[in-house]
Protein backbone atom coordinates (compact mmCIF):
# COMPACT_ATOMS: atom_id res chain seq x y z
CA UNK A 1 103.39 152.37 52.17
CA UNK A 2 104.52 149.30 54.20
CA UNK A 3 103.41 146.42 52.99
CA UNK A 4 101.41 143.35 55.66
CA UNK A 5 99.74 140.49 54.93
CA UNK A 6 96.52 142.58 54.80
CA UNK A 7 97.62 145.03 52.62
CA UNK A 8 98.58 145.17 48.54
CA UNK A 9 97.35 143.76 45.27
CA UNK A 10 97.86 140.60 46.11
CA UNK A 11 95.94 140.83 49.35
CA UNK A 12 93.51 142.30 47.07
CA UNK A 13 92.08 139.44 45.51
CA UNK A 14 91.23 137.50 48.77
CA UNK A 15 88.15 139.94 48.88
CA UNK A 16 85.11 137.68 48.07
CA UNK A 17 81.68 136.86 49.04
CA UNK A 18 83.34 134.76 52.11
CA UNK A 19 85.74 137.21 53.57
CA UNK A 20 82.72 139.38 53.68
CA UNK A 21 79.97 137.42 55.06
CA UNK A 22 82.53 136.09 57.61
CA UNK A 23 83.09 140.16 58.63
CA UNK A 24 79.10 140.43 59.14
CA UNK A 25 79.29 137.30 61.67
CA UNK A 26 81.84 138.98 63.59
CA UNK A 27 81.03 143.01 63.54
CA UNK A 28 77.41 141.84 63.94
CA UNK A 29 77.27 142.38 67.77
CA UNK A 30 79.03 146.07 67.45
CA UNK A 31 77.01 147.81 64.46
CA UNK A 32 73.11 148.16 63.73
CA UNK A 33 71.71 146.76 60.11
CA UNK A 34 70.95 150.33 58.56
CA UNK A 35 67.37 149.85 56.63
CA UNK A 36 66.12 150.95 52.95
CA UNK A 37 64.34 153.68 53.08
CA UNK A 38 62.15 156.10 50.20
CA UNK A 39 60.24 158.97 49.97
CA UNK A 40 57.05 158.26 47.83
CA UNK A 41 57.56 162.47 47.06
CA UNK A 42 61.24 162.10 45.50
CA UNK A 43 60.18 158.87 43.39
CA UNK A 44 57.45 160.37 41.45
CA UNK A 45 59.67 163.46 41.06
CA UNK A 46 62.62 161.41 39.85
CA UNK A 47 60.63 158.96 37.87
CA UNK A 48 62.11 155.93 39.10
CA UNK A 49 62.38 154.12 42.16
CA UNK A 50 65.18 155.51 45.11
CA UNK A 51 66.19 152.93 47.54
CA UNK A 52 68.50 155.05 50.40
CA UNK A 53 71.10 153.22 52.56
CA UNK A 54 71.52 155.46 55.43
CA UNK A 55 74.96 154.69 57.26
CA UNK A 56 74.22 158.05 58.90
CA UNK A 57 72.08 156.03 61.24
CA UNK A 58 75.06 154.00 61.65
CA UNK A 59 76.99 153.72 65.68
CA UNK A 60 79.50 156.93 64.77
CA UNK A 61 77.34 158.07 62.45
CA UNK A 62 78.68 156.68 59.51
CA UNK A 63 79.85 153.36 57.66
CA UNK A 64 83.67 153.14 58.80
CA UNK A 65 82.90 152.00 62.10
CA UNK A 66 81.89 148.38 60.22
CA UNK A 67 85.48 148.11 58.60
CA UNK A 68 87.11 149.17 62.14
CA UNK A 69 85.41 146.59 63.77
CA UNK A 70 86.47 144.19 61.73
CA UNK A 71 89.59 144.90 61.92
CA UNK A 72 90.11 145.51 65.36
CA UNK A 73 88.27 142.20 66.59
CA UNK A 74 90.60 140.45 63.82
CA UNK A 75 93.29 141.28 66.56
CA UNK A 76 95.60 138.92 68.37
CA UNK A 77 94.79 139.22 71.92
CA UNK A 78 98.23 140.08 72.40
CA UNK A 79 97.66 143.74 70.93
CA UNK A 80 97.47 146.78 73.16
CA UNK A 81 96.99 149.70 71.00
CA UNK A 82 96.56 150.30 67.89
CA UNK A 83 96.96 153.85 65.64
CA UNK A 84 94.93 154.71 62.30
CA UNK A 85 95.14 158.63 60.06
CA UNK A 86 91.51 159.62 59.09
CA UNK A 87 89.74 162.63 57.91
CA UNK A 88 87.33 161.65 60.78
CA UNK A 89 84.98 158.71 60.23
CA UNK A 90 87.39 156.10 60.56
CA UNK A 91 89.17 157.52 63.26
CA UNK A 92 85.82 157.57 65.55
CA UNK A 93 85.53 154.12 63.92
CA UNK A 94 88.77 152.94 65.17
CA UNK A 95 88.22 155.00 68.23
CA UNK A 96 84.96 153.22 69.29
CA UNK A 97 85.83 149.78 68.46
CA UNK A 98 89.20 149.61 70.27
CA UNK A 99 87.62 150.87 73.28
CA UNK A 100 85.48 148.13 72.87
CA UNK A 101 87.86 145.93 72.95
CA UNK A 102 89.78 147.20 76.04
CA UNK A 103 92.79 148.89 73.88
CA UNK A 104 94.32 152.51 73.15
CA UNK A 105 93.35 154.13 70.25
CA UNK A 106 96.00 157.15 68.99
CA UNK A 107 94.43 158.97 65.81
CA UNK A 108 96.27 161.53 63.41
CA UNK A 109 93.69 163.56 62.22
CA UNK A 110 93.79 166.96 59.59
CA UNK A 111 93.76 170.37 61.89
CA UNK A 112 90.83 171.34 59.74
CA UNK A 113 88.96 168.18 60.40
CA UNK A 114 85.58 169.13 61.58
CA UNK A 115 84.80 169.41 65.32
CA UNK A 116 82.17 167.31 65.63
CA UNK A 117 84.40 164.23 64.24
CA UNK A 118 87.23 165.19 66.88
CA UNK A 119 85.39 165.71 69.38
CA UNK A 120 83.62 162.46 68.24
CA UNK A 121 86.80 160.37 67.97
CA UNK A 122 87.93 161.89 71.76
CA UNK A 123 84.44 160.80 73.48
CA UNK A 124 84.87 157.09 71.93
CA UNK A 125 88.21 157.30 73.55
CA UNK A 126 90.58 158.24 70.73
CA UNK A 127 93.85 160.31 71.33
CA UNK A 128 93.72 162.86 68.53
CA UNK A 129 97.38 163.94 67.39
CA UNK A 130 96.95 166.78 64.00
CA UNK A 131 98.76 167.38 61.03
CA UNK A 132 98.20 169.81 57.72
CA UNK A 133 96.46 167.67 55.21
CA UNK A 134 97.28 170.19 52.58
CA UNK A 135 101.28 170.07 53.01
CA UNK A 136 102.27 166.62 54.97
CA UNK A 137 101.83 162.91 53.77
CA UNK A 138 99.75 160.95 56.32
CA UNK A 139 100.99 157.54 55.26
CA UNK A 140 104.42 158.73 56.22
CA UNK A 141 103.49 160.02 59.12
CA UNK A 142 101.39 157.41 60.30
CA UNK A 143 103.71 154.49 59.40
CA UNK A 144 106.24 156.55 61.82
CA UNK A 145 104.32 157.06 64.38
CA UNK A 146 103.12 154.18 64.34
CA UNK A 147 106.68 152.25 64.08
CA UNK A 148 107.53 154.77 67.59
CA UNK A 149 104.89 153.80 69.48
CA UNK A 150 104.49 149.88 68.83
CA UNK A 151 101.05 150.25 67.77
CA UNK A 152 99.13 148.27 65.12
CA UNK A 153 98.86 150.48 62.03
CA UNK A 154 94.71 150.35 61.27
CA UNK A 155 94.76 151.51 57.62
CA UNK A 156 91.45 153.42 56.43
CA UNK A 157 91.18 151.42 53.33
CA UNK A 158 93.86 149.66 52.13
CA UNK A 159 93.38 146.87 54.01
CA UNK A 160 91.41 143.50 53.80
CA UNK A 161 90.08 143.89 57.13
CA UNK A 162 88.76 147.37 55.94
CA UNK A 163 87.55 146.42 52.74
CA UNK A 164 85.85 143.23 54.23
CA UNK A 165 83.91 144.89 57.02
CA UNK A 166 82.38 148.10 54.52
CA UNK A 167 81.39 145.05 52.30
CA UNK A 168 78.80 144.23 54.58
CA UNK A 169 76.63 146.91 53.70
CA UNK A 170 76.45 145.52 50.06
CA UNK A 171 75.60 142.73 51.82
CA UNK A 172 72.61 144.14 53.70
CA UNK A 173 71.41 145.87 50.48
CA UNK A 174 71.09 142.52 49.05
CA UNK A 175 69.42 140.95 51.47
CA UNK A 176 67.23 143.94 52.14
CA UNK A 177 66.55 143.96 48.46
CA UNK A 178 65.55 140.67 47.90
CA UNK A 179 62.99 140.67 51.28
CA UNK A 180 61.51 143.93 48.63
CA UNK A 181 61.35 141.76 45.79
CA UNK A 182 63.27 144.32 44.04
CA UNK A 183 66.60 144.22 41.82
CA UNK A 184 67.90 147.72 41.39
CA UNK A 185 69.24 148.44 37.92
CA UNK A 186 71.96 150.71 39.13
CA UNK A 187 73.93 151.53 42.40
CA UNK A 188 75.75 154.48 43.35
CA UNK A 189 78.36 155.36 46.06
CA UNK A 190 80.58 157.72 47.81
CA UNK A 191 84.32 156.67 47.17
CA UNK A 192 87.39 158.27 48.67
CA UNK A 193 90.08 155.93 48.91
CA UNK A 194 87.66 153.47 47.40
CA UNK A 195 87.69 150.79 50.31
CA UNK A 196 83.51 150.94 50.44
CA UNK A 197 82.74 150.94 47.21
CA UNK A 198 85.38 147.89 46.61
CA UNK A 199 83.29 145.90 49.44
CA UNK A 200 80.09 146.33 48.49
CA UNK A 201 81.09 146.11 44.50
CA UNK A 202 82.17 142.79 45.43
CA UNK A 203 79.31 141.71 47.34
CA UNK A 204 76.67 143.22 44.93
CA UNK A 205 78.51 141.00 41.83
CA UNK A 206 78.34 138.15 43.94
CA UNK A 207 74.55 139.09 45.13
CA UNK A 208 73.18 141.00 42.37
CA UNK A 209 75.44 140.82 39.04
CA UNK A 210 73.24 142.94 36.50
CA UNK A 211 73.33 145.79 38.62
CA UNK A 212 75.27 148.54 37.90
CA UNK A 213 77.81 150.13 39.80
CA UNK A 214 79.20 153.85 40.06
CA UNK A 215 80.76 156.13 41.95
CA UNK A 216 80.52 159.40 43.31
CA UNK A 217 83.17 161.91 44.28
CA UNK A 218 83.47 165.73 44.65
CA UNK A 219 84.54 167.68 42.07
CA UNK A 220 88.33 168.01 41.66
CA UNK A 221 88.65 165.27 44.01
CA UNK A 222 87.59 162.71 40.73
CA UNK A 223 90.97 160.24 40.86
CA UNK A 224 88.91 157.29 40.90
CA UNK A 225 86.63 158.68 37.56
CA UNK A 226 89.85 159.63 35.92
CA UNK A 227 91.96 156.64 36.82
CA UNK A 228 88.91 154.22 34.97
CA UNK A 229 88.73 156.15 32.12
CA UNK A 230 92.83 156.23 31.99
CA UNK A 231 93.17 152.49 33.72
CA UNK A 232 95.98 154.27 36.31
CA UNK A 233 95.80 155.58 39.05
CA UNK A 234 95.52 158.90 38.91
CA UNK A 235 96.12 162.15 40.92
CA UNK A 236 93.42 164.71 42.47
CA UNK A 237 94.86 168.13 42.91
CA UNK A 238 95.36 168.61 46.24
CA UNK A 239 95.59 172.84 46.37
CA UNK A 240 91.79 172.57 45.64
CA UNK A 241 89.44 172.28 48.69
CA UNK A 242 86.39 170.73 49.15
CA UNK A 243 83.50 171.19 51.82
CA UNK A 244 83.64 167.11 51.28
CA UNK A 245 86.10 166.17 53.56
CA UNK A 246 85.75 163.16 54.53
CA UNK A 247 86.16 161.93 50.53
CA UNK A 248 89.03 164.68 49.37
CA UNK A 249 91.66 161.55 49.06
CA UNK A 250 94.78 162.21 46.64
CA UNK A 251 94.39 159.55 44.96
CA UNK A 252 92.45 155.88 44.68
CA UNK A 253 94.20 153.12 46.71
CA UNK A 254 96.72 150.61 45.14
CA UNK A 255 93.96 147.76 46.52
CA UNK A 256 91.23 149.37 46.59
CA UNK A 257 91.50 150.28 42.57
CA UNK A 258 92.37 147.15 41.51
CA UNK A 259 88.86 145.71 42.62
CA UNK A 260 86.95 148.78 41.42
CA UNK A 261 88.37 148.58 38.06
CA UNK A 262 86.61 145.37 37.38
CA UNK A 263 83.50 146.18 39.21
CA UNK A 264 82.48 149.95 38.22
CA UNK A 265 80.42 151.02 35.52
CA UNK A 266 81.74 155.11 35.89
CA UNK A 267 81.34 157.50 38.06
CA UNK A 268 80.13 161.43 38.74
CA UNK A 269 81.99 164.22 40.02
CA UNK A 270 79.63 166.50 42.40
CA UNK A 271 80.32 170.26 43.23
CA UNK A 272 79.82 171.39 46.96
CA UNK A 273 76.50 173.52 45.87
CA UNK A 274 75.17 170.56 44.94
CA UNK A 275 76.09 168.61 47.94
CA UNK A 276 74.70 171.12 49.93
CA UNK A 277 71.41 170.80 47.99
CA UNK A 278 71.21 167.34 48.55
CA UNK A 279 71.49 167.54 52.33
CA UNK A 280 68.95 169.94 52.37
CA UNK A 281 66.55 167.45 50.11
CA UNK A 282 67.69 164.78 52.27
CA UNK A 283 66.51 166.75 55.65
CA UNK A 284 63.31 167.80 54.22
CA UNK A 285 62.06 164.28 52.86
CA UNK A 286 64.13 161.79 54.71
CA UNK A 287 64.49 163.61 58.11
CA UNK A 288 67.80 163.03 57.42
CA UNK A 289 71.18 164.50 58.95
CA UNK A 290 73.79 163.62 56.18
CA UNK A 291 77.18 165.33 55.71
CA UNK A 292 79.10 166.58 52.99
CA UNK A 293 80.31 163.69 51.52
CA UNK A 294 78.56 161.65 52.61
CA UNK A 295 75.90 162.81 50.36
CA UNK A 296 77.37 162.94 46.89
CA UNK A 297 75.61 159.32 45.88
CA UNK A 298 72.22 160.83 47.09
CA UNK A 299 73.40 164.27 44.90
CA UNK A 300 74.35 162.13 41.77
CA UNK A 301 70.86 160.54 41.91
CA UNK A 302 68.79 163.49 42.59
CA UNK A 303 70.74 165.44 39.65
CA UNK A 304 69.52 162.60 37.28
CA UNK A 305 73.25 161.77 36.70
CA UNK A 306 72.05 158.02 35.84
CA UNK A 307 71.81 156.56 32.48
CA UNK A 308 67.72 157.68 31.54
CA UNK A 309 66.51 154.12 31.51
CA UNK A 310 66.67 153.95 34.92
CA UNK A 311 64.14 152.02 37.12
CA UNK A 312 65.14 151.55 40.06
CA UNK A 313 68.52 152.78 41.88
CA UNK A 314 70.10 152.70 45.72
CA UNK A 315 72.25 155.59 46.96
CA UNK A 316 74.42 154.97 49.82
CA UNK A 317 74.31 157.56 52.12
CA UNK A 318 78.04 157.51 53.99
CA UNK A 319 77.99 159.38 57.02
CA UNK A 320 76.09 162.41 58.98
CA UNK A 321 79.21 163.80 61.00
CA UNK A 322 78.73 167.38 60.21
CA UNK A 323 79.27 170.43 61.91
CA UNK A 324 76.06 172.55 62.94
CA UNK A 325 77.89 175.80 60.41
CA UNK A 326 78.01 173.62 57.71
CA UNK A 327 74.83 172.15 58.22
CA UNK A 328 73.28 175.63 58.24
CA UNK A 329 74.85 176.48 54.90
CA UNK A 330 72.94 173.64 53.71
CA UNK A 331 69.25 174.35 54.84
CA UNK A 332 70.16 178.14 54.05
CA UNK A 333 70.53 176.53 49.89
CA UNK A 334 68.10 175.78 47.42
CA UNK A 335 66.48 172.82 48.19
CA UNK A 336 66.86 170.30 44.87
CA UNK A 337 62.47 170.00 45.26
């Protein structure tokens, strides 16, 4: 990958408390605050307290389009367009906020990317270009493409800009927290590439240091697990498939792992029939659209995953972009209570 200023281990450690409350000021007019919400029903089933971060509810529909916008209104007015690869979330992300900002948005996106988040990333003005996820390197790709065109490359998460801007939903959670009088014991979080769970790890040790951090992944997509028990980064194996797209990364980022090996506890790997029984749960007691992966925190919770002294725990929901079959498959499942 070619290396900017905003990109690296170096650039790494100039994620802090600042760089991320400076993101909130300048995303703030472009995103809506996402609340904590709970379901009386789940907490006395779980026996301990479920605080729910819904980025579902998010503009897009999930929690990318905070990093994008950061990002993109980081931008020397001099820019045009800019390009970004994405399984779908950042790429309406990217899509949405350069329109906002008056410039061209070209996306490469995996042919088996759901519909909804192509047709999503087309309708906030994106131009959607496809490759095979399973065969071709997007990074390559991308930095070609990008290198052709003369557009600024808008990484999905190894970036500063990213990292900042997903940050700010730590952020929230503390705030939101501390309005509850409430200090969760434990936090748990989609990761992917890692770039939200490195922002709001970040904010949370600055906000709320004794609480616990972990991540969630799907199963055979566990790099980031594997590469903190191992302290590498390690591989996923990429001839497996997932119904968790938007999370089915190779492997965790060079940035991205660097903060997350000082700031996570552990982490759980999810199958899809349990990811599918946590959207169902999610629908029936949060009235909740959530997709695939965006669910796996909410899963890792509702499977009791935690350590049993558990009190009190938030679950970042990631993102609702799913497509009405796979939705089906998911009210058609066992429902987790």
């Amino acid at each position: 990958m070619m290396m900017d200023e905003f990109s690296g281990v170096d650039a790494a450690g100039r994620i802090d408390l600042a760089s991320i409350e400076a993101a909130a000021q300048r995303i703030a007019p472009h995103i809506v605050s996402t609340p904590l919400l709970e379901s009386p029903r789940l907490n006395e089933w779980l026996g301990f307290r479920l605080l729910i971060k819904p980025e579902n509810l998010q503009h897009t529909g999930s929690f990318k389009l905070r990093g994008a916008s950061n990002a993109i209104w980081s931008l020397d007015d001099t820019i045009k367009k800019v390009f970004a690869y994405s399984s779908g979330n950042h790429a309406q992300g990217v899509a949405r906020a350069a329109t906002s900002r008056g410039l061209h948005a070209t996306i490469l996106m995996p042919e088996d990317s759901p519909k909804v988040k192509m047709a999503g990333t087309r309708a906030f003005g994106g131009t959607v270009v496809t490759y095979d996820r399973y065969t071709e390197n997007r990074e390559e790709i991308g930095e070609q493409m990008a290198a052709e065109t003369g557009a600024v490359l808008i990484r999905p998460y190894e970036d500063t800009r990213i990292i900042a801007g997903q940050g700010t939903v730590g952020l929230e959670i503390a705030t939101q927290c501390a309005a509850m009088g409430v200090t969760p014991d434990h936090l748990v979080c989609c990761c992917g590439g890692g770039g939200l769970i490195a922002g709001i790890s970040t904010a949370l040790r600055a906000k709320m240091p004794n609480t616990q951090i972990w991540a969630a992944e799907p199963a055979n997509y566990d790099d980031t697990i594997r590469s903190l028990a191992s302290g590498r980064r390690e591989h996923a194996d990429t001839s497996q498939h997932s119904i968790c797209d938007a999370i089915v990364t190779p492997q965790p980022g060079e940035m991205t792992f660097s903060i997350n090996q000082q700031t996570l506890a552990g982490g759980f790997a999810i199958e899809d029939s349990l990811a599918l029984q946590s959207m169902a749960a999610a629908f029936h007691h949060l009235k909740l659209v959530v997709e695939p992966g965006g669910v796996v925190a909410l899963a890792a919770a509702l499977d009791r995953r935690l350590p049993e002294d558990a009190t009190c725990v938030v679950a970042v929901i990631s993102g609702g972009n799913v497509d009405t079959d796979v939705f089906e498959r998911a009210l058609d499942a066992t429902p987790l209570l």
